[in-house]
PDB file of N, CA and C in Angstrom:
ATOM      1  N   UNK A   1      21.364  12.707  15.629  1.00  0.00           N
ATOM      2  CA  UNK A   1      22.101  13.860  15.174  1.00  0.00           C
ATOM      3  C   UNK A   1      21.162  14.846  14.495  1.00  0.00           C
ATOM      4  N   UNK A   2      21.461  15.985  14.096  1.00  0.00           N
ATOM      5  CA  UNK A   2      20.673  17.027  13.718  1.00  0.00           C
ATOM      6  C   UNK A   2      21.183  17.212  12.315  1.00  0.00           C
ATOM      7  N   UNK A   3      20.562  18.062  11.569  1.00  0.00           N
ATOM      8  CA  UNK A   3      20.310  18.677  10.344  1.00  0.00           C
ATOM      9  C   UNK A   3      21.615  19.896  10.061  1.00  0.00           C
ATOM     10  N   UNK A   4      22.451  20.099   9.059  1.00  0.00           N
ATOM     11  CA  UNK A   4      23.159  20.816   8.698  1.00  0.00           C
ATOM     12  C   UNK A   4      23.068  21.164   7.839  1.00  0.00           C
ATOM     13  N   UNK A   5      23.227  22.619   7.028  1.00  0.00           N
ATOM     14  CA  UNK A   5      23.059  23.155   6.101  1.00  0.00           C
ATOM     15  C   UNK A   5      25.036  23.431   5.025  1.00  0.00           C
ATOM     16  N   UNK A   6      24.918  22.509   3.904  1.00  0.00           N
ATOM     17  CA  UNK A   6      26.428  22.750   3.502  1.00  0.00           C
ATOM     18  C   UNK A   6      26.784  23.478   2.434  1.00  0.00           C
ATOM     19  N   UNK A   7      27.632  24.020   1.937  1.00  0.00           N
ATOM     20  CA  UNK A   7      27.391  25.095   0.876  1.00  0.00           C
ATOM     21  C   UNK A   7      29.199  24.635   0.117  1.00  0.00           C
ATOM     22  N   UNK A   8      28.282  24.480  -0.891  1.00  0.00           N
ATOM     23  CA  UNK A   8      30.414  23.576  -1.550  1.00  0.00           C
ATOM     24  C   UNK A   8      30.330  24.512  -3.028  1.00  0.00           C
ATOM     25  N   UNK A   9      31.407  24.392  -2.933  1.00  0.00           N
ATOM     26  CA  UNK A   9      31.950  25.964  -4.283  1.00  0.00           C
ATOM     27  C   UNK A   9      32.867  24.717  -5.151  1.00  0.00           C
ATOM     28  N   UNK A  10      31.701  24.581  -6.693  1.00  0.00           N
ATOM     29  CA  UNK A  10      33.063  23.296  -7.402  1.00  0.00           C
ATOM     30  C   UNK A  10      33.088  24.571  -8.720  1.00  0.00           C
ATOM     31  N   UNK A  11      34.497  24.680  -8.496  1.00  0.00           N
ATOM     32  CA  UNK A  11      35.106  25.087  -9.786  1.00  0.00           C
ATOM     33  C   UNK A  11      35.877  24.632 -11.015  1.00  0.00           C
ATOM     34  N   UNK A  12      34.854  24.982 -12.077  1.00  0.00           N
ATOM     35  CA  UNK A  12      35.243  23.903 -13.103  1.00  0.00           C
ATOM     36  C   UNK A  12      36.721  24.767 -14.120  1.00  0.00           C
ATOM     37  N   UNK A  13      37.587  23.543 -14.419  1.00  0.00           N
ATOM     38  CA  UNK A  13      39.132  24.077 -15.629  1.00  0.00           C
ATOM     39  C   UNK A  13      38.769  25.074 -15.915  1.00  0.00           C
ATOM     40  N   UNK A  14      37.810  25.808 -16.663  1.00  0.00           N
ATOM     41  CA  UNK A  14      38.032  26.599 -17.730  1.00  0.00           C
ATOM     42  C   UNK A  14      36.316  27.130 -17.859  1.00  0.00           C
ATOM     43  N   UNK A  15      36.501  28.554 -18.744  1.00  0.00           N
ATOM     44  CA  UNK A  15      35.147  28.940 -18.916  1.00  0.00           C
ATOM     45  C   UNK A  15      34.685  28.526 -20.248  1.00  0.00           C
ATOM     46  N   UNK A  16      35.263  27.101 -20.734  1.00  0.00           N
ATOM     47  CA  UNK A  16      34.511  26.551 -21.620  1.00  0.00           C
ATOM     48  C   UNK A  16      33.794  25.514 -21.196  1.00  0.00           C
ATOM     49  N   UNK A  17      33.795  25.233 -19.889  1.00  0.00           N
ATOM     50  CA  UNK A  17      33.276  23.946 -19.391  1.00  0.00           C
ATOM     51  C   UNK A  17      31.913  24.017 -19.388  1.00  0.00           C
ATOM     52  N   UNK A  18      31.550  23.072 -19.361  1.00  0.00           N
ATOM     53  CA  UNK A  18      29.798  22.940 -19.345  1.00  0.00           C
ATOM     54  C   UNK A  18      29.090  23.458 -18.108  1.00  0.00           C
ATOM     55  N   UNK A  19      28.938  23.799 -17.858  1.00  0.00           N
ATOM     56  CA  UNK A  19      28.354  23.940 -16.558  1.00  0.00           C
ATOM     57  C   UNK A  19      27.046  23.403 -16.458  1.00  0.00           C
ATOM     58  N   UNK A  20      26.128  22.954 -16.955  1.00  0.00           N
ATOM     59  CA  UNK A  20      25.156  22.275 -16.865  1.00  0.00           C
ATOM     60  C   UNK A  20      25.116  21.038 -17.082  1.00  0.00           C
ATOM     61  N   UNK A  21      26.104  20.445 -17.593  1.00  0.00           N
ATOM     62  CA  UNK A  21      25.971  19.056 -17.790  1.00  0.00           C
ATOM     63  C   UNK A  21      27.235  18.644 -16.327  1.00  0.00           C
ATOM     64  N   UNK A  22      28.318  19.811 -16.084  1.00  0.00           N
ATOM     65  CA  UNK A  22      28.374  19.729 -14.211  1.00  0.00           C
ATOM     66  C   UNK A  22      27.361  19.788 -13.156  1.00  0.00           C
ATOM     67  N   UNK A  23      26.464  20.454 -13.479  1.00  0.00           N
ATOM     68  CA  UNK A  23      25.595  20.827 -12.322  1.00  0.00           C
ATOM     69  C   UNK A  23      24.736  19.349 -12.553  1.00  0.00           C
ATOM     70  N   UNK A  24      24.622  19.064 -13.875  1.00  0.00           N
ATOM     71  CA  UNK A  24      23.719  17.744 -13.605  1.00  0.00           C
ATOM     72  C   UNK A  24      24.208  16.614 -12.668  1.00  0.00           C
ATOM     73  N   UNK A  25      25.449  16.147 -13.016  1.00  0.00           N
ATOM     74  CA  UNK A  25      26.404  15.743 -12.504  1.00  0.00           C
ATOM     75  C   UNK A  25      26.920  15.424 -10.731  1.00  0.00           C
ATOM     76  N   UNK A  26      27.153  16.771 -10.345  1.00  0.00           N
ATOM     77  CA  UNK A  26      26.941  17.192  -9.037  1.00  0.00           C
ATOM     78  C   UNK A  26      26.033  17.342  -8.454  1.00  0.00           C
ATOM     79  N   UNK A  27      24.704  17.270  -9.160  1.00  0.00           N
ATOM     80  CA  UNK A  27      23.058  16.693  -8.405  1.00  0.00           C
ATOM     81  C   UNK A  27      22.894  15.530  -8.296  1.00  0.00           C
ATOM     82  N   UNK A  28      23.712  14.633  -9.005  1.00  0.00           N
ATOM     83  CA  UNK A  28      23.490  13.046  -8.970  1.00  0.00           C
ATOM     84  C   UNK A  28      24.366  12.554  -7.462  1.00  0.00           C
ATOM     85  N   UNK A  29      25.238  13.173  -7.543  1.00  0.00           N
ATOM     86  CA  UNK A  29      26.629  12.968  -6.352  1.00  0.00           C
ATOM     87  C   UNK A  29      25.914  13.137  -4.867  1.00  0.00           C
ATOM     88  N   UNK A  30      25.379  14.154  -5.177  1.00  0.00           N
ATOM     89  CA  UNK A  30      25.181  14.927  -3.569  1.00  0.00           C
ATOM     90  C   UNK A  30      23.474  14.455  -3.225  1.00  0.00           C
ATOM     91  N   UNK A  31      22.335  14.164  -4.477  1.00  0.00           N
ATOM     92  CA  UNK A  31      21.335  13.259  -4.157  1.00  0.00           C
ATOM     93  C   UNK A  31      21.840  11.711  -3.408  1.00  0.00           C
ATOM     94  N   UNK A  32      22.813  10.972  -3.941  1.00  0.00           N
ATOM     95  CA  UNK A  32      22.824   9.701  -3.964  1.00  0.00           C
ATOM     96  C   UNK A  32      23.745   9.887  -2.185  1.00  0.00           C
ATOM     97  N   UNK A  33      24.093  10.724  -2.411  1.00  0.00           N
ATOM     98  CA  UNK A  33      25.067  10.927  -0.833  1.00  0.00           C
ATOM     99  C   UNK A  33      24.338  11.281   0.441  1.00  0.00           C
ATOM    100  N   UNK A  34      22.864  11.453   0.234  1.00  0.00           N
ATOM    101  CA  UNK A  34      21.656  11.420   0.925  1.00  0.00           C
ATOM    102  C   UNK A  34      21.919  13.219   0.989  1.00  0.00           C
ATOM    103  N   UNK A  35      22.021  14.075   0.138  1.00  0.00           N
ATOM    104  CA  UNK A  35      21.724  15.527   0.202  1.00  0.00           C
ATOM    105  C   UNK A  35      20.551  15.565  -0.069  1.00  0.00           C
ATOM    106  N   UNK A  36      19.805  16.739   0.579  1.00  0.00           N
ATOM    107  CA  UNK A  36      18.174  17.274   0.401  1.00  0.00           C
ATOM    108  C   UNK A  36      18.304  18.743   0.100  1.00  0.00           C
ATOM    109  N   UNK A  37      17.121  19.009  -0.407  1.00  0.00           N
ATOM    110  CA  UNK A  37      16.602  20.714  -0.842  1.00  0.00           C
ATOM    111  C   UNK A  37      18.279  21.306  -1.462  1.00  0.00           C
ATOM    112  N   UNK A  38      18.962  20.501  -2.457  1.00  0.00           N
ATOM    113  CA  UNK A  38      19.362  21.008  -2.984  1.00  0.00           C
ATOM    114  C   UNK A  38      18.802  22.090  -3.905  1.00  0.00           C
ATOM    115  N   UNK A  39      20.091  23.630  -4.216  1.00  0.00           N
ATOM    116  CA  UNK A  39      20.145  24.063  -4.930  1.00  0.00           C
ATOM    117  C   UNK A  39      21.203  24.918  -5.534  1.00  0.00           C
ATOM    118  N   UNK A  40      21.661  25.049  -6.733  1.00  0.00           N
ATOM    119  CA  UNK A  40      22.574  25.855  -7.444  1.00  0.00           C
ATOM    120  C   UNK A  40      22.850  27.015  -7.375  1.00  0.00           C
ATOM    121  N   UNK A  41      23.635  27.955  -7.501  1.00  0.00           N
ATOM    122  CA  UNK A  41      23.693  29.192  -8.104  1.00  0.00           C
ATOM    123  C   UNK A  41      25.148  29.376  -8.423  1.00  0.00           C
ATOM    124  N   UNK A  42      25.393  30.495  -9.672  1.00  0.00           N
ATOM    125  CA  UNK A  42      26.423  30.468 -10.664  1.00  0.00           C
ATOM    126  C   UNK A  42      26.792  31.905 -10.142  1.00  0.00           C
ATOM    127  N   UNK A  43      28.309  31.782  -9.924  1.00  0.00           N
ATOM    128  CA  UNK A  43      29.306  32.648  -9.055  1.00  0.00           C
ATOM    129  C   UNK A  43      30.262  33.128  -9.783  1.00  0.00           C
ATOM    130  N   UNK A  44      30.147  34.230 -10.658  1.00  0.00           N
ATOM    131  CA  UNK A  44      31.204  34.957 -11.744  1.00  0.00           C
ATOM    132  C   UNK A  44      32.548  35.001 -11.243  1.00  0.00           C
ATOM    133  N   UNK A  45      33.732  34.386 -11.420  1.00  0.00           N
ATOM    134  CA  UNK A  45      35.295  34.101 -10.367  1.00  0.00           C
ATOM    135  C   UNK A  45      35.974  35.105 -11.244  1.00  0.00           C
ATOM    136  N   UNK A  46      36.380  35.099 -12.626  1.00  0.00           N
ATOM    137  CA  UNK A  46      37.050  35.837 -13.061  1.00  0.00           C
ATOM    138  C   UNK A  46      37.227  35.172 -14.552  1.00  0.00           C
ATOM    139  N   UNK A  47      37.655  36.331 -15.700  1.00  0.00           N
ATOM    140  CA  UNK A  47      37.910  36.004 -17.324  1.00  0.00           C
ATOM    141  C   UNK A  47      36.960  35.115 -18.044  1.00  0.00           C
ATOM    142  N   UNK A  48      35.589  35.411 -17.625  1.00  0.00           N
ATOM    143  CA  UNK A  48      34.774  34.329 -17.511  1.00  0.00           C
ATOM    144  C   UNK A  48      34.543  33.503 -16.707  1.00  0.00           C
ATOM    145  N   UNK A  49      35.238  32.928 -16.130  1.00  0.00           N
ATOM    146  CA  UNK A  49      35.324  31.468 -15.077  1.00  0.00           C
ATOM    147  C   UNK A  49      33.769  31.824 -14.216  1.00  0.00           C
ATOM    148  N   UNK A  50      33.323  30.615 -14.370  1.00  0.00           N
ATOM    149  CA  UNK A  50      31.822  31.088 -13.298  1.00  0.00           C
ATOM    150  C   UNK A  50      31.832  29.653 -12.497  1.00  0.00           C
ATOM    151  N   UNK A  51      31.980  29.775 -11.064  1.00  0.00           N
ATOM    152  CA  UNK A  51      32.017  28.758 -10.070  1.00  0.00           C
ATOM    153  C   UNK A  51      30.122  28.223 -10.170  1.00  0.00           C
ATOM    154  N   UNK A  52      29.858  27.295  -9.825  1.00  0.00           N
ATOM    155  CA  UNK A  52      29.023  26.295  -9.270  1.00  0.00           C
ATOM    156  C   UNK A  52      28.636  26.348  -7.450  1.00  0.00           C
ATOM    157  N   UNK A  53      27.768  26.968  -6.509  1.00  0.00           N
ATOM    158  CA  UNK A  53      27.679  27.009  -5.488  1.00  0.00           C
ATOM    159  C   UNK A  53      26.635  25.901  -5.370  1.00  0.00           C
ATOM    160  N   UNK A  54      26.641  25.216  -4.771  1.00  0.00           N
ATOM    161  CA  UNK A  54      25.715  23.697  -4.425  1.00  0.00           C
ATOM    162  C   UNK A  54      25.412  24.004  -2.608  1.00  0.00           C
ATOM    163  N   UNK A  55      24.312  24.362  -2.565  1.00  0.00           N
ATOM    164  CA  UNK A  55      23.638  24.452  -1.264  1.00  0.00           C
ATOM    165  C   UNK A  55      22.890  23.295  -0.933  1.00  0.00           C
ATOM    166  N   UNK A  56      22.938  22.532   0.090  1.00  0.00           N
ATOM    167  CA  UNK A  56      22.100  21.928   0.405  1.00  0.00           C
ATOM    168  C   UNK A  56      21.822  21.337   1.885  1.00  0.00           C
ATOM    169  N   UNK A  57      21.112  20.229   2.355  1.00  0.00           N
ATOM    170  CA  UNK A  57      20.812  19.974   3.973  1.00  0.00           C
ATOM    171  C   UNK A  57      21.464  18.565   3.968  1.00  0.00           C
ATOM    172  N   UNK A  58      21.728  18.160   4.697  1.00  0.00           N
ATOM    173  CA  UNK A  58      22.375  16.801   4.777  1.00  0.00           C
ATOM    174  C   UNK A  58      22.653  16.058   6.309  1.00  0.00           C
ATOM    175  N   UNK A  59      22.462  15.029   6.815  1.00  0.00           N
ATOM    176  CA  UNK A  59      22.614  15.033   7.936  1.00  0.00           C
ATOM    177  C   UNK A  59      24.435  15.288   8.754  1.00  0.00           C
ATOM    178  N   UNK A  60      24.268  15.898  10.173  1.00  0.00           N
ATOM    179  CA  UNK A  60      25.742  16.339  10.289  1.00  0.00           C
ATOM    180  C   UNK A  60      26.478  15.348  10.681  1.00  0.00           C
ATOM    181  N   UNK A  61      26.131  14.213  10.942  1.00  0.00           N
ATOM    182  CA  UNK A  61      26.818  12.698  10.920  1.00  0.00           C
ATOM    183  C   UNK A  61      27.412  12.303   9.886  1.00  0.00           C
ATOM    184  N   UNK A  62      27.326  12.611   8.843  1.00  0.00           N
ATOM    185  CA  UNK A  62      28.145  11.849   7.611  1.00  0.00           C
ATOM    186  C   UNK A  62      29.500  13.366   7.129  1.00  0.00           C
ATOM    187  N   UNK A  63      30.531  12.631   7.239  1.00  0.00           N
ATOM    188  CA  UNK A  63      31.741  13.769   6.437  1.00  0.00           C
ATOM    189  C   UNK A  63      31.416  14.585   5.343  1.00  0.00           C
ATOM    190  N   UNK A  64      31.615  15.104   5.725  1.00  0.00           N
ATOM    191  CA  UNK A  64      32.117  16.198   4.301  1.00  0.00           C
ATOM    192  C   UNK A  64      32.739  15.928   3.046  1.00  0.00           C
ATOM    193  N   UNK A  65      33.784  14.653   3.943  1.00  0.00           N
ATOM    194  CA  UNK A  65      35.299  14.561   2.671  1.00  0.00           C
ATOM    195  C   UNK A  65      34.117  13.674   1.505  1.00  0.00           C
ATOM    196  N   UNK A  66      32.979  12.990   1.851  1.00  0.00           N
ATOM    197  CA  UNK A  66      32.683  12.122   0.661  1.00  0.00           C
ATOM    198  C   UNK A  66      32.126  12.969  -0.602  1.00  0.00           C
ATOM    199  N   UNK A  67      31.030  14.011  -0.085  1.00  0.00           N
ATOM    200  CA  UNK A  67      30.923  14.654  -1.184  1.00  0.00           C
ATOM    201  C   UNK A  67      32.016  15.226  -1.740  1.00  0.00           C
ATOM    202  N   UNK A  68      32.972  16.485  -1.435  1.00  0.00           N
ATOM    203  CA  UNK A  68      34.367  16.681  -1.878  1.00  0.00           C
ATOM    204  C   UNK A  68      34.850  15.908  -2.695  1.00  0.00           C
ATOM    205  N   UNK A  69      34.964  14.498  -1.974  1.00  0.00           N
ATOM    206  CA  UNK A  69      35.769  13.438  -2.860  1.00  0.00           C
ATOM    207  C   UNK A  69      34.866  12.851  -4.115  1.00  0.00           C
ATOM    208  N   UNK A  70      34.305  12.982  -4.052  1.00  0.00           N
ATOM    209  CA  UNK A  70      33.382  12.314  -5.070  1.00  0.00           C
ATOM    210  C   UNK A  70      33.487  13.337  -6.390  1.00  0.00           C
ATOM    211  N   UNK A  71      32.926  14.264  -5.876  1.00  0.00           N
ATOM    212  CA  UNK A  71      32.746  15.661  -6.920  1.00  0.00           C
ATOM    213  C   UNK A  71      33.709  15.795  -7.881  1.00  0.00           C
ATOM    214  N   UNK A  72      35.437  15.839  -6.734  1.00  0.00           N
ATOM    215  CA  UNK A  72      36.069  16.386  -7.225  1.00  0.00           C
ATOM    216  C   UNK A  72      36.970  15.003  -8.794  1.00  0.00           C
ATOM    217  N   UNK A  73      35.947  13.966  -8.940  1.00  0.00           N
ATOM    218  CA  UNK A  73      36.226  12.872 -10.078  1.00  0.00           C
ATOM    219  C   UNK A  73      35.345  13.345 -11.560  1.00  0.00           C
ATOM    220  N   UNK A  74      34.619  14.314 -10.706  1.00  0.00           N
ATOM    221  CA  UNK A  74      34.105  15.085 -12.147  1.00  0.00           C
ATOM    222  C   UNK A  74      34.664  15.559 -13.159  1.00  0.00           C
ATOM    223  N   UNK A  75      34.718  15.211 -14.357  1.00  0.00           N
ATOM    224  CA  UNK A  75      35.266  15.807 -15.652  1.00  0.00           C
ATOM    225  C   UNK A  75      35.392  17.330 -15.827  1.00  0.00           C
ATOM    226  N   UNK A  76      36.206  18.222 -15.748  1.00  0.00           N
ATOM    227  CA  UNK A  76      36.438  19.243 -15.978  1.00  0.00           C
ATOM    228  C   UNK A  76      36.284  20.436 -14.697  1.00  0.00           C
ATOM    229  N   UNK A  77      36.790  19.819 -13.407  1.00  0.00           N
ATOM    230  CA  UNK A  77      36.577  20.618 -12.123  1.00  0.00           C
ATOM    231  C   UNK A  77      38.091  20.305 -11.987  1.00  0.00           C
ATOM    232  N   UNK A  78      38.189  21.699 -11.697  1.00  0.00           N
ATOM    233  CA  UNK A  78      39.646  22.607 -10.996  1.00  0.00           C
ATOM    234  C   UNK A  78      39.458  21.885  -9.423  1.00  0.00           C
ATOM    235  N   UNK A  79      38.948  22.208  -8.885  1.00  0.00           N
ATOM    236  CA  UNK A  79      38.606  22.310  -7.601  1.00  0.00           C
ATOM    237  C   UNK A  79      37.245  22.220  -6.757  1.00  0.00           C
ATOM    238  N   UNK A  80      37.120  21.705  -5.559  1.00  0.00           N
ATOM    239  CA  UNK A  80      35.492  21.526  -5.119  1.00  0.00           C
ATOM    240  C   UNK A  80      36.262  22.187  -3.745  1.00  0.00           C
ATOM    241  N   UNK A  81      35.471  22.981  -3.034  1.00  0.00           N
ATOM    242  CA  UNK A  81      35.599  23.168  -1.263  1.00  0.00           C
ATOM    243  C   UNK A  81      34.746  23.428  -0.566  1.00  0.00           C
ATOM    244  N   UNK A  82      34.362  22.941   0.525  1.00  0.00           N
ATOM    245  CA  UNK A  82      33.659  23.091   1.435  1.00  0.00           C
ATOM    246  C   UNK A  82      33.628  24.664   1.572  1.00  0.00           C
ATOM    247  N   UNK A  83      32.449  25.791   1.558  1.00  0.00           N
ATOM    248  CA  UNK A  83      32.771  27.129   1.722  1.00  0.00           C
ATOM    249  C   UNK A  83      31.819  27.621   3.098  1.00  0.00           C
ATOM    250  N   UNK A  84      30.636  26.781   3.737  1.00  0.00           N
ATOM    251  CA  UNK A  84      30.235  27.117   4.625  1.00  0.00           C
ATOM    252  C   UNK A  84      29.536  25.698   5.370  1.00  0.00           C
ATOM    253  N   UNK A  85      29.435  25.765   6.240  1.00  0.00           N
ATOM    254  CA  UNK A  85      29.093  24.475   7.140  1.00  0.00           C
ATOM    255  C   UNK A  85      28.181  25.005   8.154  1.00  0.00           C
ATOM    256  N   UNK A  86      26.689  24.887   8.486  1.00  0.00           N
ATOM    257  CA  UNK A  86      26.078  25.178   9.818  1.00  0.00           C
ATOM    258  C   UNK A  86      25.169  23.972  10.367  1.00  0.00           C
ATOM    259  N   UNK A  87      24.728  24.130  11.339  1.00  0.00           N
ATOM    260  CA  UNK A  87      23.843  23.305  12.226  1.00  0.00           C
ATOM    261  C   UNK A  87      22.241  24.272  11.371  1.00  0.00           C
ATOM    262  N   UNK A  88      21.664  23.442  11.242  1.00  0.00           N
ATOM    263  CA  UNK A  88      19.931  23.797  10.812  1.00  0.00           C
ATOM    264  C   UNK A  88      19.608  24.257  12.172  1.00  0.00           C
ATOM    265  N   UNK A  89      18.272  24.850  12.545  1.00  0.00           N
ATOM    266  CA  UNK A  89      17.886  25.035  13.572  1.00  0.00           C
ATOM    267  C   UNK A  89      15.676  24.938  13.042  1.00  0.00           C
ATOM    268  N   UNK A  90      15.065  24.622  13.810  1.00  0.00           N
ATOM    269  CA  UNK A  90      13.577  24.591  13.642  1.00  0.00           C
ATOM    270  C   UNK A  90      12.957  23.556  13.179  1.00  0.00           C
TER     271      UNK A  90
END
């Protein structure tokens, strides 16, 4: 199978939530789930609220639902979703 590039949007309760001790969190999940060249970036949603974007490569043989499911046992996340899915190419 080939290389896919996945891009998951976890949005945490409230804009008091930690977001770094999430992002630590959600690097442990998506390392141990065999994710590579992870990386972060912080997505202003609204009244404060700032989403979590988790980019990373992963092979396209394994689901989706495990990271999702996993994530979404994190302490203080509204919501996790899959927001883009591709095939790698090179």
């Amino acid at each position: 199978m080939g290389t896919a590039i996945l891009k998951i949007k976890i949005m945490p309760e409230s804009p008091t939530a930690d977001l770094s001790k999430i992002q630590e969190e959600a690097q442990k999940i998506i390392e141990d789930n065999k994710g590579s060249n992870l990386r972060f970036e912080k997505e202003p949603v609204a009244f404060g609220l700032v989403a979590l974007i988790a980019t990373f490569m992963m092979d396209e043989s394994i689901p989706t639902d495990d990271f999702e499911e996993n994530l979404k046992q994190l302490k203080d996340i509204s919501s996790v979703s899959v927001i883009d899915f591709r095939r790698a190419f090179g």
